[in-house]
N, C-alpha and C. Protein backbone atom coordinates (compact mmCIF):
# COMPACT_ATOMS: atom_id res chain seq x y z
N UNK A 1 59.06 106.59 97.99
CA UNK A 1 58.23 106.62 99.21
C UNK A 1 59.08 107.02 100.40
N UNK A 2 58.67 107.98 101.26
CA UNK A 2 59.50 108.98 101.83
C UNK A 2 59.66 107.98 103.41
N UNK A 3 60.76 107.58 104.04
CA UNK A 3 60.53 107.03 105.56
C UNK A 3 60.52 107.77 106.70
N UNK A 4 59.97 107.90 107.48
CA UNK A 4 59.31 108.58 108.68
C UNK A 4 59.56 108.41 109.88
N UNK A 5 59.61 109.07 111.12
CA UNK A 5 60.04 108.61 112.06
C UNK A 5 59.25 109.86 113.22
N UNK A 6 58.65 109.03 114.00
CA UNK A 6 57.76 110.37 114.93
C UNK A 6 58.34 110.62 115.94
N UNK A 7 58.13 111.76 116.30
CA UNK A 7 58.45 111.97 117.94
C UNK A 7 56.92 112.92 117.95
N UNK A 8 56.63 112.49 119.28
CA UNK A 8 54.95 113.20 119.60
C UNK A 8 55.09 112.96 121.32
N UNK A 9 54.16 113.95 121.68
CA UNK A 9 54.27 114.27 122.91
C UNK A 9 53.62 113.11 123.99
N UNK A 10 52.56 113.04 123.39
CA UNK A 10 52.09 111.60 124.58
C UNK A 10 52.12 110.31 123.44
N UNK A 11 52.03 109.18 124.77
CA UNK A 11 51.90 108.06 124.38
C UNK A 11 50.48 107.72 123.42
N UNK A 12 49.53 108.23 123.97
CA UNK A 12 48.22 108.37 122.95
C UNK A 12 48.16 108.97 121.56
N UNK A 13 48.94 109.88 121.23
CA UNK A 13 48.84 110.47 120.08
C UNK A 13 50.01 109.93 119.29
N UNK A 14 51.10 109.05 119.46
CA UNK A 14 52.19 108.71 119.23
C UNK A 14 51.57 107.58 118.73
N UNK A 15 51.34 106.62 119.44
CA UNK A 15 50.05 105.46 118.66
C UNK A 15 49.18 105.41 117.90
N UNK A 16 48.34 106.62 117.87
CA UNK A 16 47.45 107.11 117.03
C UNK A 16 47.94 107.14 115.73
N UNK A 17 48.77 108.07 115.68
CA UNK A 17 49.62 108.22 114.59
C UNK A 17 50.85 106.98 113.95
N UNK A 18 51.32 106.64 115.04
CA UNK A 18 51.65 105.30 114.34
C UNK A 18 50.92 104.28 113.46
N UNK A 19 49.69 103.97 114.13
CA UNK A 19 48.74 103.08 113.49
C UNK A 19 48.38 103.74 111.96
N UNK A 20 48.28 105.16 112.23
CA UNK A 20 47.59 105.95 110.64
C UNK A 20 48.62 105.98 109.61
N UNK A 21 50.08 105.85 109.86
CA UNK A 21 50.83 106.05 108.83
C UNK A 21 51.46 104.06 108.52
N UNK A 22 51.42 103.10 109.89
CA UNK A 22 51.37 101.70 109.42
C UNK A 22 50.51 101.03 108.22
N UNK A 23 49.01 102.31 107.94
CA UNK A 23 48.15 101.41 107.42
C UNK A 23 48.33 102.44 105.86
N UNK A 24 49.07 103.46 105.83
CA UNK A 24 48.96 103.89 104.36
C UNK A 24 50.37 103.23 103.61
N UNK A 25 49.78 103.69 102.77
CA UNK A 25 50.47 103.45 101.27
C UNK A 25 51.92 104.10 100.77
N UNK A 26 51.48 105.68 101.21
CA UNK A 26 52.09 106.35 100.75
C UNK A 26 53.24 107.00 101.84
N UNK A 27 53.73 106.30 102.34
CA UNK A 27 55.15 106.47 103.85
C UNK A 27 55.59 105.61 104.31
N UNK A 28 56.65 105.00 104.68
CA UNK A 28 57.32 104.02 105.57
C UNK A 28 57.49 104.41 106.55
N UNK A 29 56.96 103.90 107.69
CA UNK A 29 57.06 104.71 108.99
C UNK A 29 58.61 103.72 109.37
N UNK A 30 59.54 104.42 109.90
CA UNK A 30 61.14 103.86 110.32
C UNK A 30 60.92 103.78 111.88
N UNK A 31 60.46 104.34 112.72
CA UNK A 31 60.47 104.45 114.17
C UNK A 31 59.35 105.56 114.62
N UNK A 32 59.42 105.24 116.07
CA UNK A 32 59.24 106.15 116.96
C UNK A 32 59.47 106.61 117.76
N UNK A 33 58.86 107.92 118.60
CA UNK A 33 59.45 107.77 120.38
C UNK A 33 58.85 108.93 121.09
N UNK A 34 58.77 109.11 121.83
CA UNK A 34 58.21 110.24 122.77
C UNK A 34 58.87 111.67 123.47
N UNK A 35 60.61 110.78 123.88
CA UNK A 35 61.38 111.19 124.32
C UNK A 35 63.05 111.38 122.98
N UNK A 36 63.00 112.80 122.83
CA UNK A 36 64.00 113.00 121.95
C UNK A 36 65.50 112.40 122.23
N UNK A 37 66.14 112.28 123.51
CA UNK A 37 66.98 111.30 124.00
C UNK A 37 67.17 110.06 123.81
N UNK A 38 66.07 109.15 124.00
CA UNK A 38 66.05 108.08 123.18
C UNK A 38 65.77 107.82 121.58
N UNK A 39 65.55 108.72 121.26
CA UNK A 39 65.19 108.64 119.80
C UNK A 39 66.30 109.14 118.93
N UNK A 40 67.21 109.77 119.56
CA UNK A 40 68.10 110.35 118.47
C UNK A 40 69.71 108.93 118.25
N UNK A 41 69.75 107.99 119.18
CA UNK A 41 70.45 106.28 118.41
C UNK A 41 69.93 106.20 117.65
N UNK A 42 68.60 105.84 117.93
CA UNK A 42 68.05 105.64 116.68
C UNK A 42 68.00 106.31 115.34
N UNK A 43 67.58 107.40 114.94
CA UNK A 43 67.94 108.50 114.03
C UNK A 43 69.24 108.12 113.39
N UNK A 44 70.05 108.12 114.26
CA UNK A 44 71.49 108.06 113.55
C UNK A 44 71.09 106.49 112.61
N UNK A 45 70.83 105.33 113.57
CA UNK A 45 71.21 103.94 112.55
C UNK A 45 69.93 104.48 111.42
N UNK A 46 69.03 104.58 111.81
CA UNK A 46 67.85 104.08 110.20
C UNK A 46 67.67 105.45 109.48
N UNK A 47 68.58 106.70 109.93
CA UNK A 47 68.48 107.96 108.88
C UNK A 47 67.34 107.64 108.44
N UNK A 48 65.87 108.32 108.54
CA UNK A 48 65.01 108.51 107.70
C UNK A 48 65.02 110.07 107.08
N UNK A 49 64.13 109.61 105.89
CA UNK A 49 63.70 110.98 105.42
C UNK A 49 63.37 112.05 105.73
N UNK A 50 62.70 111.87 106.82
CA UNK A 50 61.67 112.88 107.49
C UNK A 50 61.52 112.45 108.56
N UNK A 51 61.70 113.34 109.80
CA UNK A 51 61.21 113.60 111.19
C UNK A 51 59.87 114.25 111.04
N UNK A 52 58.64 113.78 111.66
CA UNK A 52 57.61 114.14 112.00
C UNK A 52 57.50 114.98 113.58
N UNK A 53 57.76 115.88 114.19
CA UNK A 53 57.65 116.13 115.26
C UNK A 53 56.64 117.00 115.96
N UNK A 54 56.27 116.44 116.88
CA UNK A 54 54.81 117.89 117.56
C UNK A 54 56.62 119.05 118.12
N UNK A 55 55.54 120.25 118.33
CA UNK A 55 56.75 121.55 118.75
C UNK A 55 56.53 121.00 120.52
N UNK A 56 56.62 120.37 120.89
CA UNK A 56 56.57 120.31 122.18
C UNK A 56 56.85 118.99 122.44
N UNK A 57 58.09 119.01 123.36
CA UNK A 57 57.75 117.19 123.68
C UNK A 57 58.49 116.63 125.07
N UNK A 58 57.91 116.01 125.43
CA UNK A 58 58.10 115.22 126.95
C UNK A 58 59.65 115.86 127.28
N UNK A 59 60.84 115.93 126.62
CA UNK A 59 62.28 116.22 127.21
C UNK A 59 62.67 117.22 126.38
N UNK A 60 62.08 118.29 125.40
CA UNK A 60 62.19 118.93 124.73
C UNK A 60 60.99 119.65 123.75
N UNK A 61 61.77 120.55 122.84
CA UNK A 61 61.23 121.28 122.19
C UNK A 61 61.60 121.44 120.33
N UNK A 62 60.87 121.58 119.14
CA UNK A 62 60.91 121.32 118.57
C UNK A 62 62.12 122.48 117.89
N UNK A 63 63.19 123.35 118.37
CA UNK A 63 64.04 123.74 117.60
C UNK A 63 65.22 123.40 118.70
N UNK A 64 65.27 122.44 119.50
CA UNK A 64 66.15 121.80 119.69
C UNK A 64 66.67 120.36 119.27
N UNK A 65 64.74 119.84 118.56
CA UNK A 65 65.06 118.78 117.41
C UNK A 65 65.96 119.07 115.60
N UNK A 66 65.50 120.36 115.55
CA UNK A 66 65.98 121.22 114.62
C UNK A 66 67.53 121.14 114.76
N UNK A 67 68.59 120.82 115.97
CA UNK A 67 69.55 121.64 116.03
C UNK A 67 70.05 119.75 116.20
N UNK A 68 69.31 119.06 116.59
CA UNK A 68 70.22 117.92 116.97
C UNK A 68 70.08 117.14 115.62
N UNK A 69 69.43 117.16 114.67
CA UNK A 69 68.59 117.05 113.64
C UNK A 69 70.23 117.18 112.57
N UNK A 70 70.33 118.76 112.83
CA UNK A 70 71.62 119.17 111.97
C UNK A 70 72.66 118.38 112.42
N UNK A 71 73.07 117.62 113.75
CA UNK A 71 73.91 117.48 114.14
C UNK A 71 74.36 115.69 113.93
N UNK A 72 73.40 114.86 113.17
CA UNK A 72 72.79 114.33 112.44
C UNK A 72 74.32 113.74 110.97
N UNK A 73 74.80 112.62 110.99
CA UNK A 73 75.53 112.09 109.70
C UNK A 73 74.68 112.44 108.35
N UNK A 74 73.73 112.17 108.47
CA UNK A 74 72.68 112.22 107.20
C UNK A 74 71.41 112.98 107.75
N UNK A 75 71.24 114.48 107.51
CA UNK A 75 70.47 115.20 108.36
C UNK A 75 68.67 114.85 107.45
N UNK A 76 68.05 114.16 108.37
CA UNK A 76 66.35 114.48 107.79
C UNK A 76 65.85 116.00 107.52
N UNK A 77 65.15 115.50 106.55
CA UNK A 77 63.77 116.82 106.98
C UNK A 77 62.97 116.49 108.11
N UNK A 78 62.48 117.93 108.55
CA UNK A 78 61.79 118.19 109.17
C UNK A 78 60.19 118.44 109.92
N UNK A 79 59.38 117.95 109.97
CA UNK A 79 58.00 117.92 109.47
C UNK A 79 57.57 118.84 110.93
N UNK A 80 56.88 119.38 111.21
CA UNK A 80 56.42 120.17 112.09
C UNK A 80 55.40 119.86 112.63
N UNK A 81 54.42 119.24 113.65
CA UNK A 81 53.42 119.02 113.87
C UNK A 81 53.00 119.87 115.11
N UNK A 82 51.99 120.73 114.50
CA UNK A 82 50.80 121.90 115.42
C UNK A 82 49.64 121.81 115.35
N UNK A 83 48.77 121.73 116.44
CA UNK A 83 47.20 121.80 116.38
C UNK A 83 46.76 123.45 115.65
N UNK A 84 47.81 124.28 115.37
CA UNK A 84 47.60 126.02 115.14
C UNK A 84 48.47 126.34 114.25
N UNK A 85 48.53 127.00 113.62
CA UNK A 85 49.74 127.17 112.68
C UNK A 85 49.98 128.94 113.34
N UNK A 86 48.92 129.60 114.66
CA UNK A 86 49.02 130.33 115.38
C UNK A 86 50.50 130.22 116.46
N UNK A 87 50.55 129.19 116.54
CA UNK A 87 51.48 128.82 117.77
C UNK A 87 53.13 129.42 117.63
N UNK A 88 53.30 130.65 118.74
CA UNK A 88 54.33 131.44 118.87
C UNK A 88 55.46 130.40 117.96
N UNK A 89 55.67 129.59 118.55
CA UNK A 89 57.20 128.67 118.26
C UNK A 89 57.11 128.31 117.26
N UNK A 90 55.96 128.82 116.73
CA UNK A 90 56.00 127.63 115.10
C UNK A 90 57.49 128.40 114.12
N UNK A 91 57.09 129.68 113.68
CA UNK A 91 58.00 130.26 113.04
C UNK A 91 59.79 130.69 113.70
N UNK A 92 59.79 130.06 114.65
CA UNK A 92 61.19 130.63 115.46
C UNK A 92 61.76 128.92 115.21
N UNK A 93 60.65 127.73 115.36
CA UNK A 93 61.30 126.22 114.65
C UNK A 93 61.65 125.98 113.76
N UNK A 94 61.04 127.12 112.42
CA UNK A 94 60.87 127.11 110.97
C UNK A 94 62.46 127.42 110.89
N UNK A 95 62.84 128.90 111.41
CA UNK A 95 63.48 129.50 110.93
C UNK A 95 64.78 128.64 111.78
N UNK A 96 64.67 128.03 112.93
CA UNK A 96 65.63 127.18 113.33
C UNK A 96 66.57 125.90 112.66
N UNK A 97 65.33 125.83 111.59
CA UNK A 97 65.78 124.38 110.90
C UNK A 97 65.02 123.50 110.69
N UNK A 98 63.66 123.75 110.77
CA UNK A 98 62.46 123.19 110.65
C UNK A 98 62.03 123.08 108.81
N UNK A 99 61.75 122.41 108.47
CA UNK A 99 61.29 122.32 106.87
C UNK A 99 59.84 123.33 106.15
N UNK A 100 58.94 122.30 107.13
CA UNK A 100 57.97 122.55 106.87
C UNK A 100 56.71 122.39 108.23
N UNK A 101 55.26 122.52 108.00
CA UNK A 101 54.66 122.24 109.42
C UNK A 101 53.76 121.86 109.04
N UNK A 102 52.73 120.97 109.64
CA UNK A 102 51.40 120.23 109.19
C UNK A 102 50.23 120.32 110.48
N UNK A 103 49.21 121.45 109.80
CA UNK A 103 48.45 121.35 111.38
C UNK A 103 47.36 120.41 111.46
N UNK A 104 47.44 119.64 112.44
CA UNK A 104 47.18 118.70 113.23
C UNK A 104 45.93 118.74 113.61
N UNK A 105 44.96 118.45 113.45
CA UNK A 105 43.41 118.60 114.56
C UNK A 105 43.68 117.11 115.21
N UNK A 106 44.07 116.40 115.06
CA UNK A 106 44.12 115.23 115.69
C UNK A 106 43.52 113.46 115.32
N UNK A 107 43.37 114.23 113.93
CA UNK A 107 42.44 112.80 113.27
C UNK A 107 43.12 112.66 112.83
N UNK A 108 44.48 113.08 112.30
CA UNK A 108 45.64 112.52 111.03
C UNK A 108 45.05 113.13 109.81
N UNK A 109 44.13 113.87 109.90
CA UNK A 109 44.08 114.07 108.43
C UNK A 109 44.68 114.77 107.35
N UNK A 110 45.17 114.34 106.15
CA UNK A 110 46.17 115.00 105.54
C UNK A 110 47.96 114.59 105.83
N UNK A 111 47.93 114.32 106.93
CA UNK A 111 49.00 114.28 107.45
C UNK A 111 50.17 113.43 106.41
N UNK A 112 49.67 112.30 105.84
CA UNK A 112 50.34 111.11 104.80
C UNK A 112 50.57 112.08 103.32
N UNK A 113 49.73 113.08 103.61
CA UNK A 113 50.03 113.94 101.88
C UNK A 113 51.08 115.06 102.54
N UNK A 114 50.92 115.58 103.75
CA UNK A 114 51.78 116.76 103.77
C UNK A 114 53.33 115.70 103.63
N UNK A 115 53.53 114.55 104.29
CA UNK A 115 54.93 114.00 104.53
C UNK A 115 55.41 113.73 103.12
N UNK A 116 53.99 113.66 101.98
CA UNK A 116 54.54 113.39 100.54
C UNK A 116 55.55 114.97 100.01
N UNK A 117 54.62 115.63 100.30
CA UNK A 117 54.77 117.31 99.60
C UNK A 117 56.26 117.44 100.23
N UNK A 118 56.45 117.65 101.52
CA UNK A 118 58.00 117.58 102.37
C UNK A 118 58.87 116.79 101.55
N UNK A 119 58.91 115.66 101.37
CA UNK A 119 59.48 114.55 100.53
C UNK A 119 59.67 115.32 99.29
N UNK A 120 58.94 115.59 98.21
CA UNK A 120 59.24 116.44 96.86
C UNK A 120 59.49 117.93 97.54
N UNK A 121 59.96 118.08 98.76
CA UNK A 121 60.45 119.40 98.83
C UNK A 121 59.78 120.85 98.17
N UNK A 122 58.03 120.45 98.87
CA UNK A 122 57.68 121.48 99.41
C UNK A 122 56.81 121.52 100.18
N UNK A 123 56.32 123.21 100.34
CA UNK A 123 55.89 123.58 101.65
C UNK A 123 55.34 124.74 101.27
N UNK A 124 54.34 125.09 102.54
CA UNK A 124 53.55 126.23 102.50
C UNK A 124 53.67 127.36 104.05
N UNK A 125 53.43 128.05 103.26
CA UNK A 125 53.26 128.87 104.57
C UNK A 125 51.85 129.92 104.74
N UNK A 126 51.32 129.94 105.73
CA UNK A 126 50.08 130.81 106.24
C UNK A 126 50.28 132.56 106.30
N UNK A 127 49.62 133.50 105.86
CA UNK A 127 49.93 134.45 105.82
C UNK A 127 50.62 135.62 107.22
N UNK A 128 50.40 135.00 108.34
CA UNK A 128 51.38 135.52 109.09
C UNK A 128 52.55 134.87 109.53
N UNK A 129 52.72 133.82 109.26
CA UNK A 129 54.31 133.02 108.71
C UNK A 129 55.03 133.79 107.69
N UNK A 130 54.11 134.26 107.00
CA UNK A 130 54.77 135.07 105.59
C UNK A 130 55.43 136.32 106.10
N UNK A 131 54.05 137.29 106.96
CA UNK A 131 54.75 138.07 107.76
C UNK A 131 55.79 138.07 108.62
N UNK A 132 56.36 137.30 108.88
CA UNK A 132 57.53 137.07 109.88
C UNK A 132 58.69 137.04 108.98
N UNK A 133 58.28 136.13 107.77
CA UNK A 133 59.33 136.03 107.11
C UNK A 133 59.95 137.23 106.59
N UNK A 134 58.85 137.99 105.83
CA UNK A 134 59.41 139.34 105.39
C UNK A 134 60.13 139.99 106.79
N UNK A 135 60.06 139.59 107.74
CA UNK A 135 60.78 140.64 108.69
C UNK A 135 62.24 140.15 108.93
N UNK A 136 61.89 138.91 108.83
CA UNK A 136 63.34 138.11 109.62
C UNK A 136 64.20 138.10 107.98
N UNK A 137 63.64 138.37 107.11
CA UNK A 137 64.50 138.99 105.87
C UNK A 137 65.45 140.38 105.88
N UNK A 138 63.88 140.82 106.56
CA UNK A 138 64.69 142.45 107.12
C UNK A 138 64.48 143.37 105.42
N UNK A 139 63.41 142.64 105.07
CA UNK A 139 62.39 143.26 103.40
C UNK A 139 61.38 144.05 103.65
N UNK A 140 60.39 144.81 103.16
CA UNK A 140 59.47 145.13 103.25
C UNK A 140 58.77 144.46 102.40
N UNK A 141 57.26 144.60 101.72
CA UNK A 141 56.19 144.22 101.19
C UNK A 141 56.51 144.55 99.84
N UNK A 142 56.27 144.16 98.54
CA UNK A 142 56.16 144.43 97.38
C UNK A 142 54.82 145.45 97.43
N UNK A 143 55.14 146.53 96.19
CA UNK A 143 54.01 147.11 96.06
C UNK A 143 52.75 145.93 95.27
N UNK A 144 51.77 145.92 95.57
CA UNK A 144 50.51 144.42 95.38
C UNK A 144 50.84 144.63 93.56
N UNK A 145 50.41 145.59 93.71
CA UNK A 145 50.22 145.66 91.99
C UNK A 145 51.28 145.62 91.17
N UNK A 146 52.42 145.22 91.52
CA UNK A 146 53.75 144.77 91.26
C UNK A 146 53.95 143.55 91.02
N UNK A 147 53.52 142.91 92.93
CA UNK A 147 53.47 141.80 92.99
C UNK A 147 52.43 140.34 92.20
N UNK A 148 51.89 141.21 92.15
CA UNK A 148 50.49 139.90 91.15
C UNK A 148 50.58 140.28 89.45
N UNK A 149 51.82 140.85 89.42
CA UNK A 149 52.18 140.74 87.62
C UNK A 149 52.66 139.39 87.11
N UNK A 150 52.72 138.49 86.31
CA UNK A 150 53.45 137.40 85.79
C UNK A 150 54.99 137.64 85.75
N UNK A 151 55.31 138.35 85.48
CA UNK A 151 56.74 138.95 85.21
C UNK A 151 57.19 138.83 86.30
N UNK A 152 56.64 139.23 87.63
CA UNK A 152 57.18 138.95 88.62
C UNK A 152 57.58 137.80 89.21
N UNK A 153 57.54 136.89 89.17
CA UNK A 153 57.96 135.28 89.61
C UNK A 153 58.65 135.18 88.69
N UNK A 154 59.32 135.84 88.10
CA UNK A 154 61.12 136.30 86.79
C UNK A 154 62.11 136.69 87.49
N UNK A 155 61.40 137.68 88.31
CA UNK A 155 62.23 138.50 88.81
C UNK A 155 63.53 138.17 89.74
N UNK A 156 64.56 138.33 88.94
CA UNK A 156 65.88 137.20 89.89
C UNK A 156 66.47 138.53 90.07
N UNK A 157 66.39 140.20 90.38
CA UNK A 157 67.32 141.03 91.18
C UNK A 157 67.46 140.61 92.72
N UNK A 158 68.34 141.24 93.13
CA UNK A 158 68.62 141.13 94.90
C UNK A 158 67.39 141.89 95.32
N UNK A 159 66.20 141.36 96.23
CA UNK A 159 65.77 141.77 97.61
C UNK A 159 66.30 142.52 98.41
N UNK A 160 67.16 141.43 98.76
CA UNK A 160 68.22 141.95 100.14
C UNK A 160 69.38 141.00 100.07
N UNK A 161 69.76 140.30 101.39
CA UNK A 161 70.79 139.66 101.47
C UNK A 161 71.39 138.21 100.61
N UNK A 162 69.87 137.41 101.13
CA UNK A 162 69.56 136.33 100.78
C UNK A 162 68.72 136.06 99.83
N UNK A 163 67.46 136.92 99.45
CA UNK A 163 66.57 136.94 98.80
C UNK A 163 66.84 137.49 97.58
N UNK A 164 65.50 137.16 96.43
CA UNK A 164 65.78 137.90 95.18
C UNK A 164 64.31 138.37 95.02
N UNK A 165 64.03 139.18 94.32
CA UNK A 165 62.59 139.82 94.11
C UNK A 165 61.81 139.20 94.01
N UNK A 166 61.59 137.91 93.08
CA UNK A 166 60.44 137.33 93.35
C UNK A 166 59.80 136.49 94.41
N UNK A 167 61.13 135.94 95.29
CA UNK A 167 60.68 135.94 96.55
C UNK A 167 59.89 136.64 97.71
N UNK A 168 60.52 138.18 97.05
CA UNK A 168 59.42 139.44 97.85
C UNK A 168 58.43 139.37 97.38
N UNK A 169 57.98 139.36 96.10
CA UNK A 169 56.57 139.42 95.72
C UNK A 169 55.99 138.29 96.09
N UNK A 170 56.67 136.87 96.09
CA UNK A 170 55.69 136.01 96.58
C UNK A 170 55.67 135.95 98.04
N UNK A 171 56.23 136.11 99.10
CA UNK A 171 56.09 136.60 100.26
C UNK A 171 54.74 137.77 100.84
N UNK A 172 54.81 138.56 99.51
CA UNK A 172 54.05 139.43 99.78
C UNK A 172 52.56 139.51 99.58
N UNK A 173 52.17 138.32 98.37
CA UNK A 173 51.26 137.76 98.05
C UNK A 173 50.64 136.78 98.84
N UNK A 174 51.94 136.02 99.74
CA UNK A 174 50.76 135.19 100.56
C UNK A 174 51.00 135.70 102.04
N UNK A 175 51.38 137.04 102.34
CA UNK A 175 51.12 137.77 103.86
C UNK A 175 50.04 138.55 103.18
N UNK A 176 49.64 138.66 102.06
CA UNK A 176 48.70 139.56 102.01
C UNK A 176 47.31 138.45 101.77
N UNK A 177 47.02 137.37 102.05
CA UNK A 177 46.09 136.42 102.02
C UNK A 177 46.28 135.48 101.11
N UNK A 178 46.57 135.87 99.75
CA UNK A 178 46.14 135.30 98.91
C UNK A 178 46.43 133.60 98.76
N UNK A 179 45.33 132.60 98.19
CA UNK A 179 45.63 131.17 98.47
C UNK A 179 46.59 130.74 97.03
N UNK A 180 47.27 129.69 97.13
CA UNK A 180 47.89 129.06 96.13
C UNK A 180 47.41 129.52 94.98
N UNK A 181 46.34 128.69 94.17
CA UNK A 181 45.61 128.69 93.34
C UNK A 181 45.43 130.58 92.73
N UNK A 182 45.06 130.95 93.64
CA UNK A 182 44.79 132.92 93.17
C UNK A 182 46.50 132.67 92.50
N UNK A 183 47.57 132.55 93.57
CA UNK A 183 48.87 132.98 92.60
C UNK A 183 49.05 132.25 91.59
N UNK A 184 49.00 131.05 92.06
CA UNK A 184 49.33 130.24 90.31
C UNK A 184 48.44 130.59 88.71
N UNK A 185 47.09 131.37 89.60
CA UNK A 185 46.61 132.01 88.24
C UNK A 185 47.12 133.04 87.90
N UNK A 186 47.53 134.25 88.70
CA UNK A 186 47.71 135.64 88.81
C UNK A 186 49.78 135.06 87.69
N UNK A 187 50.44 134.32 88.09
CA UNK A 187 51.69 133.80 87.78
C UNK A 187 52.01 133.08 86.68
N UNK A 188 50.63 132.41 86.68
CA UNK A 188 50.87 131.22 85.29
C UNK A 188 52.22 130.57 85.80
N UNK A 189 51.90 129.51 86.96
CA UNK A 189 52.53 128.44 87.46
C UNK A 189 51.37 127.58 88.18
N UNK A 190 52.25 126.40 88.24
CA UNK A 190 51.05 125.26 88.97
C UNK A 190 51.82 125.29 90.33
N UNK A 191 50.79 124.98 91.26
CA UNK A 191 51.04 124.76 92.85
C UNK A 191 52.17 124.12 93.39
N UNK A 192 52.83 123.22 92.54
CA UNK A 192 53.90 122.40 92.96
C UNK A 192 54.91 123.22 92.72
N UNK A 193 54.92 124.13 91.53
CA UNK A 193 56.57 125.29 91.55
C UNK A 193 56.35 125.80 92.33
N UNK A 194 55.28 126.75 93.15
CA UNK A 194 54.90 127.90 94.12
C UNK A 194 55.32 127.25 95.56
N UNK A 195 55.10 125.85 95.74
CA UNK A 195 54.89 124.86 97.01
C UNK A 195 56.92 124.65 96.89
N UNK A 196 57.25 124.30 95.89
CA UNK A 196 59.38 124.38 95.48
C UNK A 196 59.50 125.98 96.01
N UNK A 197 59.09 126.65 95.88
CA UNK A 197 59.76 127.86 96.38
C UNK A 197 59.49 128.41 97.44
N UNK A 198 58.56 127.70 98.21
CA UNK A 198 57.96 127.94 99.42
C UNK A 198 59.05 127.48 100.01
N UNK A 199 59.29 126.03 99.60
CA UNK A 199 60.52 125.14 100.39
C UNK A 199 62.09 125.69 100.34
N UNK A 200 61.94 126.43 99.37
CA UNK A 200 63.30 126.75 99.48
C UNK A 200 63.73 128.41 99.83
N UNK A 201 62.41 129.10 100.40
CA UNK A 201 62.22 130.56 101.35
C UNK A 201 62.29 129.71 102.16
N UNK A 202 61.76 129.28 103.03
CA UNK A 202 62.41 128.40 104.68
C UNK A 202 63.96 127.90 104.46
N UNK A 203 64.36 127.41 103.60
CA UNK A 203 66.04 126.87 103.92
C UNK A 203 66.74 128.29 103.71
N UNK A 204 66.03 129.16 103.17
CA UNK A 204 67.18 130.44 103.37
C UNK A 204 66.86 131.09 104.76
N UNK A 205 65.54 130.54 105.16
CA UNK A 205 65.66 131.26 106.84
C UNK A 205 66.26 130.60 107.78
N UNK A 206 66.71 129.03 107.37
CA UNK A 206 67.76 128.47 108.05
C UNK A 206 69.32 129.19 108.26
N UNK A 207 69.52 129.98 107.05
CA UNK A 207 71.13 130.72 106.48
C UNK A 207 70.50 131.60 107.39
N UNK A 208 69.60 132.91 107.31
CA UNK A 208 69.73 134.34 107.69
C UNK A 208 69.76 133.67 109.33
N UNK A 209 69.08 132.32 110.32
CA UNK A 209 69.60 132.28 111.26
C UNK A 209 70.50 131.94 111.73
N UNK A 210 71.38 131.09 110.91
CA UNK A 210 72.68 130.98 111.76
C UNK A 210 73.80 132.09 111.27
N UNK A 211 73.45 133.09 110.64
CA UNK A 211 73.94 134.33 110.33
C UNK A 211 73.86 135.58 111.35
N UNK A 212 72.61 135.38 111.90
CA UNK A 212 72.50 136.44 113.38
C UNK A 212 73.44 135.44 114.22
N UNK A 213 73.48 133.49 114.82
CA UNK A 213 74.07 133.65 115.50
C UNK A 213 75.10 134.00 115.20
N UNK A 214 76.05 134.04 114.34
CA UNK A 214 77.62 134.05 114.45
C UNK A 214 77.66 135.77 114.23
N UNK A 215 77.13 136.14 114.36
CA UNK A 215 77.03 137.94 114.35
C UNK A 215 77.03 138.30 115.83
């Protein structure tokens, strides 16, 4: 059971959410806070699993939680919290050091399963997340009819730097719409390997960014 720790922008939604993850089953909530300054003592003594964070917050922003996060004895994951999975900063937090992201309408819903999926280390991404990714790879698109072969999620040649082919094809499969379920049929895999490799295309966009900075 994964432990938790929020940072959220107001006092209202910080409560909200406290109360929704006090009363489940499936999370230990470790702390909270509003203000990333005060919250990061804390962080250090009760190391939780997972940071829950909105991208915006009272003394900061969510890829400067990303960076203090790393800076961290025992670094958490990252949980992302957006009302949009539209929202400019989402993919520039991702690729900062962000894990994963959970959008938010404001009822909590889902929210106790996405912190599970983060916890077994994975994650999803929306098809223009995908698009970004192929760029900030510096890849192009698989040809489709390439990409939706079985053979392809085999495919361990080099992409590019960081990547290997079947990363392009699955990149390319979900900037080109397609939902979980279509690939895991089109692949002959279940959602939880597709959701593992989702998680582990974001930790290589953690490498390709601190690779531009030191460039």
């Amino acid at each position: 059971m994964p432990t938790v720790y929020l940072l959220r922008l107001s006092e209202t939604t910080l409560q909200r959410t406290r109360s929704l993850l006090l009363k489940s089953e499936g999370v230990t909530l470790a702390g909270s806070n509003a203000v990333l300054a005060d919250a990061l003592p804390e962080l250090v003594t009760l190391a939780p699993d997972i940071v829950a964070s909105d991208l915006r917050l009272v003394d900061s922003h969510a890829m400067r939680v990303a960076h203090e996060l790393g800076r961290l004895p025992v670094r958490p994951q990252l949980l992302l919290l957006t009302p949009t999975a539209d929202d400019l900063q989402l993919f520039a937090a991702l690729a900062a050091g962000a894990n994963a992201y959970h959008v938010d309408d404001g009822s909590g819903a889902g929210l106790v399963e996405s912190l599970q999926r983060l916890h077994a280390r994975r994650a999803m991404l929306n098809p223009q997340l995908a698009r970004q990714a192929l760029a900030a790879f510096g890849i192009e698109r698989s040809p489709l009819i390439i990409a939706r072969q079985a053979v392809s999620a085999l495919d361990t040649t080099a992409a590019g730097r960081q990547i290997e082919q079947a990363s392009r094809h699955l990149l390319t499969l979900l900037a080109q719409g397609l939902l979980l379920p279509e690939i895991c049929a089109l692949w002959g895999l279940d959602v939880a390997e597709i959701e593992r490799r989702i998680w582990r295309l974001v930790r290589l966009l953690h490498v390709r960014s601190r690779e531009l900075l030191i460039a």
